[in-house]
PDB file of N, CA and C in Angstrom:
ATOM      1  N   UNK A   1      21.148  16.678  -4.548  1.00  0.00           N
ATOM      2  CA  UNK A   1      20.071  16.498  -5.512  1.00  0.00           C
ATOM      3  C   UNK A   1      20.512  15.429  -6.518  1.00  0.00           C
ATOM      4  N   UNK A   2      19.431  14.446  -7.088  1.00  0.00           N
ATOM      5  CA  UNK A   2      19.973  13.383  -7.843  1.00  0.00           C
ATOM      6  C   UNK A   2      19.806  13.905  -9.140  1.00  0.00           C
ATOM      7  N   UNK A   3      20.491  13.170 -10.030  1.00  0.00           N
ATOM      8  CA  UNK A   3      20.854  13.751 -11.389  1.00  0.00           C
ATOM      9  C   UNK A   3      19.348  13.686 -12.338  1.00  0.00           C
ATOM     10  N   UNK A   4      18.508  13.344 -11.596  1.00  0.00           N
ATOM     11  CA  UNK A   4      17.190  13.239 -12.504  1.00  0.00           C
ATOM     12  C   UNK A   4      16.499  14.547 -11.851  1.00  0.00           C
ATOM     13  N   UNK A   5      16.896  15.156 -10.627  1.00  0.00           N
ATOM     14  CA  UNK A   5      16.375  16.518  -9.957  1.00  0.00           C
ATOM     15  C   UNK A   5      15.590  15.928  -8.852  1.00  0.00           C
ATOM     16  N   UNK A   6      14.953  16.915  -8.439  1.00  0.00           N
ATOM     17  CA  UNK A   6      13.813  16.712  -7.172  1.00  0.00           C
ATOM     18  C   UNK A   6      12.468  18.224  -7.358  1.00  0.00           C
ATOM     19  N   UNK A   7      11.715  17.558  -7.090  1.00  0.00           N
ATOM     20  CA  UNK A   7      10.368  18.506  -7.220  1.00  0.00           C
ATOM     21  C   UNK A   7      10.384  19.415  -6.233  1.00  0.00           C
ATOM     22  N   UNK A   8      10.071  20.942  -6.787  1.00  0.00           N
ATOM     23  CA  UNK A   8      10.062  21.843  -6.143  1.00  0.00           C
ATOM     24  C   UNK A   8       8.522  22.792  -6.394  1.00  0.00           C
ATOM     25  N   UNK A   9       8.422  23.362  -5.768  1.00  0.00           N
ATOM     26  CA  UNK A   9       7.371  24.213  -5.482  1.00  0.00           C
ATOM     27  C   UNK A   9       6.994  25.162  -6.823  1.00  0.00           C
ATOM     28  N   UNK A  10       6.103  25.198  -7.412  1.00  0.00           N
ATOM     29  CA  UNK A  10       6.081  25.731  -8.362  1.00  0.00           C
ATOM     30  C   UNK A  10       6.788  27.050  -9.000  1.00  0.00           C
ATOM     31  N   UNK A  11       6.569  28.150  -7.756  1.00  0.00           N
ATOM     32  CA  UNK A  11       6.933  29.522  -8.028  1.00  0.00           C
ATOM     33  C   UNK A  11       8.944  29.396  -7.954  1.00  0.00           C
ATOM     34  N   UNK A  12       9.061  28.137  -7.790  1.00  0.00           N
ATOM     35  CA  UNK A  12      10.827  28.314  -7.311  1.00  0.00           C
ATOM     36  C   UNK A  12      11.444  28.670  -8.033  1.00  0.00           C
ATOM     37  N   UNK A  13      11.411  28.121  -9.751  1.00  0.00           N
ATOM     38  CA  UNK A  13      11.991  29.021 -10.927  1.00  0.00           C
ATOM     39  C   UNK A  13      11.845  30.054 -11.045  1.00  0.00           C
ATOM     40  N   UNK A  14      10.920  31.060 -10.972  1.00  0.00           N
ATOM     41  CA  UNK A  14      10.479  32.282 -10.710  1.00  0.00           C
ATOM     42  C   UNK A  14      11.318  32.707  -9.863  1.00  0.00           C
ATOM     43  N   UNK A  15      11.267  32.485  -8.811  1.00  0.00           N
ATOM     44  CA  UNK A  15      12.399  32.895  -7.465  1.00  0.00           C
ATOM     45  C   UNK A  15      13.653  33.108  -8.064  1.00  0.00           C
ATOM     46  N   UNK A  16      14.347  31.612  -8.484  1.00  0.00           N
ATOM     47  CA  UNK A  16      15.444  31.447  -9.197  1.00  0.00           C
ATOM     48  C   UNK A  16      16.208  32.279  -9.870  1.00  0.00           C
ATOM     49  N   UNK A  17      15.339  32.810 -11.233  1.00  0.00           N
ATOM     50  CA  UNK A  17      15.259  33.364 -12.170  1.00  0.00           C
ATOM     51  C   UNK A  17      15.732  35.154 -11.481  1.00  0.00           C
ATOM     52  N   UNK A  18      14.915  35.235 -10.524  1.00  0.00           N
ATOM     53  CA  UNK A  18      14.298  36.908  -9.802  1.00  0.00           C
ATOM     54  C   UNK A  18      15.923  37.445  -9.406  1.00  0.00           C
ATOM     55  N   UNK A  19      16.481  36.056  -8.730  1.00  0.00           N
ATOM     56  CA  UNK A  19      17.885  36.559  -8.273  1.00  0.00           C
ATOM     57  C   UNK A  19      19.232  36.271  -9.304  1.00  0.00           C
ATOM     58  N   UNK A  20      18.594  36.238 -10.671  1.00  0.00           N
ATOM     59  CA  UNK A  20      19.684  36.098 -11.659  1.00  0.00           C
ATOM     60  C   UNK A  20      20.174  34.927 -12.640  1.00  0.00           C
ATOM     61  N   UNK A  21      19.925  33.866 -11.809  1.00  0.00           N
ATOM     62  CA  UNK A  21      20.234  32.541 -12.263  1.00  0.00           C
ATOM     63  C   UNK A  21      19.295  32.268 -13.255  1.00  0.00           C
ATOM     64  N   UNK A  22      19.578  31.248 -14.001  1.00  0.00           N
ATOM     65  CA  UNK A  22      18.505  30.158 -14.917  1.00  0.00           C
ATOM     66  C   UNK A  22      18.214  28.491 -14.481  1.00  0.00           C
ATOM     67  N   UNK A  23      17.174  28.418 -13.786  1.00  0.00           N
ATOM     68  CA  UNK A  23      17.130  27.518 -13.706  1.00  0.00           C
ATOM     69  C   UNK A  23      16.382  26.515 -14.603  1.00  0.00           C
ATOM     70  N   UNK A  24      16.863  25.275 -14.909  1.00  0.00           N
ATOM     71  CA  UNK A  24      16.784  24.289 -15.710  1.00  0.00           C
ATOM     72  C   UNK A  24      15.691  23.110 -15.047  1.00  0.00           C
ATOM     73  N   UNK A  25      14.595  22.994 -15.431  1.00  0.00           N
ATOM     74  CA  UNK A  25      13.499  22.688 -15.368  1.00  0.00           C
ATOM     75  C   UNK A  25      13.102  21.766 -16.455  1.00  0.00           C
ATOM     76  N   UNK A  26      11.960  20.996 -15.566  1.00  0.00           N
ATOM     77  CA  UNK A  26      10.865  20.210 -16.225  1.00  0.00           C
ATOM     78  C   UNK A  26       9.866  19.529 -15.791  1.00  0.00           C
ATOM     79  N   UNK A  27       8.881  19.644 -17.060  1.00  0.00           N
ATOM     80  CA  UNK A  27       7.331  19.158 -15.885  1.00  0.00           C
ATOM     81  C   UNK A  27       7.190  18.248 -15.997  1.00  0.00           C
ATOM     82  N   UNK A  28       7.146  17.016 -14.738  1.00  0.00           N
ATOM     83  CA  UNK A  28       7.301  15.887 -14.552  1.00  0.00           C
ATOM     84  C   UNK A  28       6.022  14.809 -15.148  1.00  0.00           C
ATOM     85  N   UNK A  29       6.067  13.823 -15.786  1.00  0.00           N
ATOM     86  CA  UNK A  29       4.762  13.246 -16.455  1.00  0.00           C
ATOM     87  C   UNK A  29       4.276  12.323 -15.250  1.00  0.00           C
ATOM     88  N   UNK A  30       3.295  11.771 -15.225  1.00  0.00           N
ATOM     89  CA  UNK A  30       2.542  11.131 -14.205  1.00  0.00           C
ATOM     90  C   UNK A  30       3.009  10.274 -13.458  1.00  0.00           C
ATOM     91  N   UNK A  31       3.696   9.108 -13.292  1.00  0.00           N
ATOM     92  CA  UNK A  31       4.795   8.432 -12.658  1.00  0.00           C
ATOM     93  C   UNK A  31       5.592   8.881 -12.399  1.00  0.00           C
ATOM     94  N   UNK A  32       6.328   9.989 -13.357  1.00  0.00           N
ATOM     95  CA  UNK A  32       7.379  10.336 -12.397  1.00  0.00           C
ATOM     96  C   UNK A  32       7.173  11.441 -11.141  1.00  0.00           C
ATOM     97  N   UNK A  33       6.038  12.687 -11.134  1.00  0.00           N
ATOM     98  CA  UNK A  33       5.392  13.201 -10.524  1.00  0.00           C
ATOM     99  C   UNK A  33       5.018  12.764  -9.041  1.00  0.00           C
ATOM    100  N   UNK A  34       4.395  11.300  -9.522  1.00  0.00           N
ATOM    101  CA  UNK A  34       3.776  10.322  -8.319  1.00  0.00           C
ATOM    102  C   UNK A  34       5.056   9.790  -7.064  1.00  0.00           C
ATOM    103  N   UNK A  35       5.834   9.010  -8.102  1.00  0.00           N
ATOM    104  CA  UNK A  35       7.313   8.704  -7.238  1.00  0.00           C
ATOM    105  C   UNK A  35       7.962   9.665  -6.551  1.00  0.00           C
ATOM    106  N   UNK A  36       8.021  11.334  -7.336  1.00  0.00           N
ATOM    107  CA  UNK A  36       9.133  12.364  -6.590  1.00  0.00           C
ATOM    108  C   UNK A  36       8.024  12.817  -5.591  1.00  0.00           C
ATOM    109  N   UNK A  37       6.839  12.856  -5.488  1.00  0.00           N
ATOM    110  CA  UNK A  37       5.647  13.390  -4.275  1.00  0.00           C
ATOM    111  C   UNK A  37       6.561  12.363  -3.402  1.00  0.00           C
ATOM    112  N   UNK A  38       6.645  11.573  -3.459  1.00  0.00           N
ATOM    113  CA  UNK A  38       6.425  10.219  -2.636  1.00  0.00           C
ATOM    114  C   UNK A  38       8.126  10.628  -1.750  1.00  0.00           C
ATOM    115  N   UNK A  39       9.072  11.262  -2.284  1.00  0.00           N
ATOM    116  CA  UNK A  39      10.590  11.489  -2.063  1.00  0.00           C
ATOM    117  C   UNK A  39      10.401  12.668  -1.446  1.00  0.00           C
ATOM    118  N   UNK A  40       9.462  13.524  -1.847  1.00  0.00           N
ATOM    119  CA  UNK A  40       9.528  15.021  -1.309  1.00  0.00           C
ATOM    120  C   UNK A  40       8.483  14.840   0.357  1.00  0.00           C
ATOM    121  N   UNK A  41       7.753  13.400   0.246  1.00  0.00           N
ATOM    122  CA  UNK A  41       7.163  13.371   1.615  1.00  0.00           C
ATOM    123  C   UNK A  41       8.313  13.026   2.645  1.00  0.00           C
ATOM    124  N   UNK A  42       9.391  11.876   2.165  1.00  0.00           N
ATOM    125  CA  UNK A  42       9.649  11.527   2.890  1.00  0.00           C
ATOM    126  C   UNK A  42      10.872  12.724   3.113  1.00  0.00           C
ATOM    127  N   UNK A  43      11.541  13.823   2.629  1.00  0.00           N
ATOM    128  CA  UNK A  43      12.661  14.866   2.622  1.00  0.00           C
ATOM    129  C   UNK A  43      12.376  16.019   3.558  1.00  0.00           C
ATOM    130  N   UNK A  44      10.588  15.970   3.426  1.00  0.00           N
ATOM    131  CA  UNK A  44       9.984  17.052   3.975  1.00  0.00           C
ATOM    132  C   UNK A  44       9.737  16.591   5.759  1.00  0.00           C
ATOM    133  N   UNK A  45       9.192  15.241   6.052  1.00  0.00           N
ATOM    134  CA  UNK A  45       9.067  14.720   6.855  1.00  0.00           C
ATOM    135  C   UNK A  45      10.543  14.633   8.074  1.00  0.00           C
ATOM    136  N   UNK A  46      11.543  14.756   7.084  1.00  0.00           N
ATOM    137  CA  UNK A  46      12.843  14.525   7.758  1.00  0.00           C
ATOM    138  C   UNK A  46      13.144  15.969   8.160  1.00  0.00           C
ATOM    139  N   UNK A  47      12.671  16.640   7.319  1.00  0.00           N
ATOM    140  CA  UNK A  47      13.023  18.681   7.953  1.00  0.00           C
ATOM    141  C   UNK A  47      12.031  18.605   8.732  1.00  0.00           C
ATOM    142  N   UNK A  48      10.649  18.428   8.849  1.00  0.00           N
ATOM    143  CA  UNK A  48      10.008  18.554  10.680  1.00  0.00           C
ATOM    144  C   UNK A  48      10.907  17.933  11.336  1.00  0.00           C
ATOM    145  N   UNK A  49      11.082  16.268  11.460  1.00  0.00           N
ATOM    146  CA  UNK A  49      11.824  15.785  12.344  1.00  0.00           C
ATOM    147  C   UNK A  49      12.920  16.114  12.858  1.00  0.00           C
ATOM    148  N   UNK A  50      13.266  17.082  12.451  1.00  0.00           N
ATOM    149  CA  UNK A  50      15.545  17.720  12.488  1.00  0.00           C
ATOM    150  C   UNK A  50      14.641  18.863  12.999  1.00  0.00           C
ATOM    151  N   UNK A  51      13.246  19.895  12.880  1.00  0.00           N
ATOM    152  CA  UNK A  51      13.398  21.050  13.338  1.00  0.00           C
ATOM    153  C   UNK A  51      13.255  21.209  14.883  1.00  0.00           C
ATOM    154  N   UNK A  52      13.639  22.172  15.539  1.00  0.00           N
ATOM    155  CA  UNK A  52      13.275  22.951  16.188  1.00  0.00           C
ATOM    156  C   UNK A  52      11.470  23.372  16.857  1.00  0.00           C
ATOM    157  N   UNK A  53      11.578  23.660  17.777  1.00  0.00           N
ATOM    158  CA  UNK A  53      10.106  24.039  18.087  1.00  0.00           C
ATOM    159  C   UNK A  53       9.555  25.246  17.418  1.00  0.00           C
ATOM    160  N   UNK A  54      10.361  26.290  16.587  1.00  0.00           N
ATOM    161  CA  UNK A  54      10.252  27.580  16.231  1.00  0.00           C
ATOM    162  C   UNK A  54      10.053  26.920  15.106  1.00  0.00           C
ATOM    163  N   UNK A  55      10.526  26.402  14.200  1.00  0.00           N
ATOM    164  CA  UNK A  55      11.111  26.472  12.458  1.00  0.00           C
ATOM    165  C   UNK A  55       9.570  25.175  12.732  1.00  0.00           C
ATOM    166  N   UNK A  56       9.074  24.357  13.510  1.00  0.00           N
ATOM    167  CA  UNK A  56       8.227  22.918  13.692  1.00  0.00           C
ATOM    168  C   UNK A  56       6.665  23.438  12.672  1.00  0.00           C
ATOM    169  N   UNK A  57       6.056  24.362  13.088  1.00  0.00           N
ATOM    170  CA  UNK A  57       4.862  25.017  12.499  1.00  0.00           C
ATOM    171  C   UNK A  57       5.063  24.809  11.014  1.00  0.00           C
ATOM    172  N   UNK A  58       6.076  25.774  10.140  1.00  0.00           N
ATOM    173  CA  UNK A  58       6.286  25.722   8.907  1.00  0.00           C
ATOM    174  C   UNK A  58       6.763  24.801   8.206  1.00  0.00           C
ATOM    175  N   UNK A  59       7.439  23.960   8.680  1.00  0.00           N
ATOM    176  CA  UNK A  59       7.657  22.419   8.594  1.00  0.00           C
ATOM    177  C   UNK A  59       6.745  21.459   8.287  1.00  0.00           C
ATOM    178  N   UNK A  60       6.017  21.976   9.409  1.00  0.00           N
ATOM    179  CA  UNK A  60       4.596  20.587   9.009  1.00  0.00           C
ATOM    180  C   UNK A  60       3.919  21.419   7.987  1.00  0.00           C
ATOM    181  N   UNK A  61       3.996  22.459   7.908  1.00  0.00           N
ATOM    182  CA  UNK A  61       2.888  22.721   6.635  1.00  0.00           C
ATOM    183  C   UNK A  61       3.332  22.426   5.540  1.00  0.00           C
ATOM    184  N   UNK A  62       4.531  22.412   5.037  1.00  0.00           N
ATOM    185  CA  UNK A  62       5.465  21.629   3.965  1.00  0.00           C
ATOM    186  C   UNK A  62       4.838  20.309   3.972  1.00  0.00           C
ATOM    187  N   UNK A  63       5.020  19.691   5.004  1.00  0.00           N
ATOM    188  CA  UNK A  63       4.704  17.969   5.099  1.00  0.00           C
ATOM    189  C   UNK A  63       2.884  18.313   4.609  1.00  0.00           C
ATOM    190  N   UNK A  64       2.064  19.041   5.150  1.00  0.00           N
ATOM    191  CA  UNK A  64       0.784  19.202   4.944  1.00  0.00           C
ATOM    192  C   UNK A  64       0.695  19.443   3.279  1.00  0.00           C
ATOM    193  N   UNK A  65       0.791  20.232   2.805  1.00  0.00           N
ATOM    194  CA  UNK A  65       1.382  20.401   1.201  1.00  0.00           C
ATOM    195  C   UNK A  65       1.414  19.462   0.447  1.00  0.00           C
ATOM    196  N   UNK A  66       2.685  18.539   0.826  1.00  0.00           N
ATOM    197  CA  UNK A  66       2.373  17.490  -0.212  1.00  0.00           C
ATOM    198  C   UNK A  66       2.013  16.492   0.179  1.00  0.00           C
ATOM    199  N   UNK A  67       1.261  16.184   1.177  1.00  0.00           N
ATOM    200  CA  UNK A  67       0.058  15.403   1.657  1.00  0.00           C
ATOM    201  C   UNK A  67      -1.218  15.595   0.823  1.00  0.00           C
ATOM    202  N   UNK A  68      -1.706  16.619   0.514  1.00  0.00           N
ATOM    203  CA  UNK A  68      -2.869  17.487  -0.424  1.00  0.00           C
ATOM    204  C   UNK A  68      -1.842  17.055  -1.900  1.00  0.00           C
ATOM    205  N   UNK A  69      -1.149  17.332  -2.027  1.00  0.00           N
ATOM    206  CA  UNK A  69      -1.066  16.337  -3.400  1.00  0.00           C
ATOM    207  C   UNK A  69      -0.978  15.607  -3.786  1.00  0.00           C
ATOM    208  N   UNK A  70      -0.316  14.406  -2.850  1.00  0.00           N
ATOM    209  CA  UNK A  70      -0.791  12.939  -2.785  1.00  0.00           C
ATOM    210  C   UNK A  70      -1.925  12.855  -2.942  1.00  0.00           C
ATOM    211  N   UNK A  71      -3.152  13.069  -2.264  1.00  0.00           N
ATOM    212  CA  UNK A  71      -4.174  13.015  -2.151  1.00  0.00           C
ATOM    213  C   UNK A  71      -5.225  13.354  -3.529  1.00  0.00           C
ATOM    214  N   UNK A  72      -4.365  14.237  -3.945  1.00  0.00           N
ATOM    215  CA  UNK A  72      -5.266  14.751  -5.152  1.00  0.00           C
ATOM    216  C   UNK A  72      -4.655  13.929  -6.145  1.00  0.00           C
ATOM    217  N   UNK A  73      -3.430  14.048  -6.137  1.00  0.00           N
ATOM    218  CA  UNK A  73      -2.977  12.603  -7.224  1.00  0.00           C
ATOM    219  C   UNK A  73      -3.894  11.169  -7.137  1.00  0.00           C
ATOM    220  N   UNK A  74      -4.039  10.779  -6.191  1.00  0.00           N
ATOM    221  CA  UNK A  74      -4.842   9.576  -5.902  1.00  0.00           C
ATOM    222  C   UNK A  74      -6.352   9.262  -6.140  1.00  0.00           C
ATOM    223  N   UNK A  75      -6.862  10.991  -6.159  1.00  0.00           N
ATOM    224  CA  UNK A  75      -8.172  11.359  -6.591  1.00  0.00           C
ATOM    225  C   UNK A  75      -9.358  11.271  -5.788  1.00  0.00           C
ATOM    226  N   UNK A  76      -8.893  11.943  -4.374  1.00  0.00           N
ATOM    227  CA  UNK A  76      -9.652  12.406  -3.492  1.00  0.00           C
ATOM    228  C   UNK A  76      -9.216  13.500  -2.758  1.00  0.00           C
ATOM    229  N   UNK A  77     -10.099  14.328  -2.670  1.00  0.00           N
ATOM    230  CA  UNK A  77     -10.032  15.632  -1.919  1.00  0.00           C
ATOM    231  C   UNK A  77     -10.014  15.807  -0.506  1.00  0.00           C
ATOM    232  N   UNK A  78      -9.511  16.903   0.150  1.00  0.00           N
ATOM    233  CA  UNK A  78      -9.124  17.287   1.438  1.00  0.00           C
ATOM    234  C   UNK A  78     -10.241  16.662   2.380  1.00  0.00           C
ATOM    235  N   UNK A  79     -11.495  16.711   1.580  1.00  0.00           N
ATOM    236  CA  UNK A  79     -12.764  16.289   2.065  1.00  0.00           C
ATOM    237  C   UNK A  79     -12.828  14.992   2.709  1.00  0.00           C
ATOM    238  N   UNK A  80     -12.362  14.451   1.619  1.00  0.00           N
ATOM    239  CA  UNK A  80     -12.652  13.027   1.772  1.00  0.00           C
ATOM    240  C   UNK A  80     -11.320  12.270   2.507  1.00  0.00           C
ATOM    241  N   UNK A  81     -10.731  12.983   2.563  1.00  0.00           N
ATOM    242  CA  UNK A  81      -9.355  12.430   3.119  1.00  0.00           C
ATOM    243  C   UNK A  81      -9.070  12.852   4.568  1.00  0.00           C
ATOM    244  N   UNK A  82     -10.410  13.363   4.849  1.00  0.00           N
ATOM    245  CA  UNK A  82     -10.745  13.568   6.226  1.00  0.00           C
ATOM    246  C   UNK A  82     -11.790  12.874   6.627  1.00  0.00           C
ATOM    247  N   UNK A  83     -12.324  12.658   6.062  1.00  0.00           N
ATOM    248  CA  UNK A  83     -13.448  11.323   6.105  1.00  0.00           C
ATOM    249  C   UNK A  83     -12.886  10.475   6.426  1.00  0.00           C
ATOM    250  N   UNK A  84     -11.643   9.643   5.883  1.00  0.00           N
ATOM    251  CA  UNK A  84     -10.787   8.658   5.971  1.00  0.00           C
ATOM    252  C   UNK A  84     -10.604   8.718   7.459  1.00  0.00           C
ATOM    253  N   UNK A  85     -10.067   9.335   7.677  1.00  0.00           N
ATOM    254  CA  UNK A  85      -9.163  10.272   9.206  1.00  0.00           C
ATOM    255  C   UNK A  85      -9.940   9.914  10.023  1.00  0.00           C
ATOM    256  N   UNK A  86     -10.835  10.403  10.098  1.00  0.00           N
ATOM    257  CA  UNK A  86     -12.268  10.206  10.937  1.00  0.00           C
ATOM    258  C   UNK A  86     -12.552   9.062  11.197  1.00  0.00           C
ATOM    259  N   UNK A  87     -12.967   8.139  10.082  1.00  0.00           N
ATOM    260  CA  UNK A  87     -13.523   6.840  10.144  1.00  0.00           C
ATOM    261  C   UNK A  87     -12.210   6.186  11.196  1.00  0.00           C
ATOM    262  N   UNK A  88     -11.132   6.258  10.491  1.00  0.00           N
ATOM    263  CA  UNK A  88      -9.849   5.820  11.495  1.00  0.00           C
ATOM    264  C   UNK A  88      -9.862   5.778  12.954  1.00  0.00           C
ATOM    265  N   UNK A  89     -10.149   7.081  13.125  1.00  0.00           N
ATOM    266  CA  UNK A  89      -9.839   7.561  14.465  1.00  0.00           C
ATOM    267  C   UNK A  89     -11.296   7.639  15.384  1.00  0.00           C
ATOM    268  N   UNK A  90     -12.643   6.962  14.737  1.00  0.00           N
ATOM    269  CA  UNK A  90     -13.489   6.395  15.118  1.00  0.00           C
ATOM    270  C   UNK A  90     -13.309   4.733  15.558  1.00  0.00           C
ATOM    271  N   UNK A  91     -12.740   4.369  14.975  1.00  0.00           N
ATOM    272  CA  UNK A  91     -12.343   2.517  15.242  1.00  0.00           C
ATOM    273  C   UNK A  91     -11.330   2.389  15.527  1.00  0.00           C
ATOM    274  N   UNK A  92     -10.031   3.205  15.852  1.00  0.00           N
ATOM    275  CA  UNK A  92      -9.005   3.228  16.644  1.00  0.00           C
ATOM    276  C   UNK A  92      -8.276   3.900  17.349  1.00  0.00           C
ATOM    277  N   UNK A  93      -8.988   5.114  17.626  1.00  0.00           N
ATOM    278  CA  UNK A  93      -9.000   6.060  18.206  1.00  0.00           C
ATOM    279  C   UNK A  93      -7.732   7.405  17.835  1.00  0.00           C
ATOM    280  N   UNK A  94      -7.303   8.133  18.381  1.00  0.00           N
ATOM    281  CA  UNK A  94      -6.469   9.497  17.447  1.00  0.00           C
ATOM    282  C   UNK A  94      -5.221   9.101  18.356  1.00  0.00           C
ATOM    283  N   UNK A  95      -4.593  10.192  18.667  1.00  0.00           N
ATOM    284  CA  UNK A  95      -3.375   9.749  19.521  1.00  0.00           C
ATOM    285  C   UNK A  95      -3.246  11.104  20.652  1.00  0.00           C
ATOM    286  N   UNK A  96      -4.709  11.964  20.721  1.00  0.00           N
ATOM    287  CA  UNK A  96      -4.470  12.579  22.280  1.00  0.00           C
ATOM    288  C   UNK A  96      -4.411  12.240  23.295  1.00  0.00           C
ATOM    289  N   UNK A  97      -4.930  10.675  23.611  1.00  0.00           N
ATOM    290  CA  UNK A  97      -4.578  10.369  24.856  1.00  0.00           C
ATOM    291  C   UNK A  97      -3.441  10.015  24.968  1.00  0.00           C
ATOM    292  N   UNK A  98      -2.036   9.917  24.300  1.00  0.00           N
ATOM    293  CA  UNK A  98      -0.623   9.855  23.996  1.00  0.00           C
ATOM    294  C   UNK A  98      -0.521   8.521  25.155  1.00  0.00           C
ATOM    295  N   UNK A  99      -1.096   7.544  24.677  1.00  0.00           N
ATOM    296  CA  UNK A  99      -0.895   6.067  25.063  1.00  0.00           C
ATOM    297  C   UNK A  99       0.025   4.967  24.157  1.00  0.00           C
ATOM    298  N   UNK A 100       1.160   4.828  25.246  1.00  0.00           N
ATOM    299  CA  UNK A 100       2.183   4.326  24.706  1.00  0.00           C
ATOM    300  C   UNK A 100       2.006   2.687  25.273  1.00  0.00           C
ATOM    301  N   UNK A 101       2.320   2.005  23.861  1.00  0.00           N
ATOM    302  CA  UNK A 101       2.234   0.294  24.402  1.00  0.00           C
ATOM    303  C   UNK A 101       3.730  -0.043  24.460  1.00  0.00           C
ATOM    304  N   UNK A 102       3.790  -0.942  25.367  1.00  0.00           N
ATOM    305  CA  UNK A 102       5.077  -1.635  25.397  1.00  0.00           C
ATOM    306  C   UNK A 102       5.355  -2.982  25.282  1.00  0.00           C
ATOM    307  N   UNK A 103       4.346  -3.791  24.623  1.00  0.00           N
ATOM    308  CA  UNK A 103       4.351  -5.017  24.340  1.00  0.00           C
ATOM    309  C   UNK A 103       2.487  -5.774  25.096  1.00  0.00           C
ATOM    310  N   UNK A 104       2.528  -6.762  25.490  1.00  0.00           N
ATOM    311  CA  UNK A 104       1.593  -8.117  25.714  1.00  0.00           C
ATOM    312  C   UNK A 104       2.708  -8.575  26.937  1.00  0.00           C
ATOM    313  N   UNK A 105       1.249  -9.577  27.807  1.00  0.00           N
ATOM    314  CA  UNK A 105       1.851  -9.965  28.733  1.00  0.00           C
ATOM    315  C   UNK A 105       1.291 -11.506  28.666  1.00  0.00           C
TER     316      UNK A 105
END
């Protein structure tokens, strides 16, 4: 953990606290909030990628998590950030047909 901390889940001090400890906290102001989302996507992204097929489910919902707060930081809702998705995957299609390119000829 870096000496400025890393963002955790709200109830974690609570947790913390439950098993004895004190943990040392603070609520992050808007930039810095924005930047540690941005560290906790890419920390969270790296625990799906390292998991397992068992531990893979709860993993991505971590990654799903602070995806929805990016999102709401940015100031659009689940709604609309499926709208996005959509429109995307209307003009370039999704990735079930798991079509792999390997260059131009």
């Amino acid at each position: 953990m870096s000496s400025q901390g890393k963002l955790v889940r709200d109830r974690i001090p609570e947790i913390i606290r439950s098993s004895g400890a004190e943990p040392v906290v603070h609520t992050a102001g808007p930039l810095e909030y924005r930047r540690l989302l941005r560290d906790k996507l890419g920390e969270e992204v790296a625990e799906f990628l390292a998991a397992d097929e068992a531990e893979a489910p709860e993993e991505l919902a971590d990654v799903l998590e602070v995806v929805q707060a990016l999102a709401s930081e940015l100031g659009i809702g689940l709604a609309q950030l499926e709208k996005i998705r959509e429109e995307k995957a209307r003009e370039r299609g999704g990735f079930a047909g798991r079509v792999i390119w390997t260059g131009n000829r």
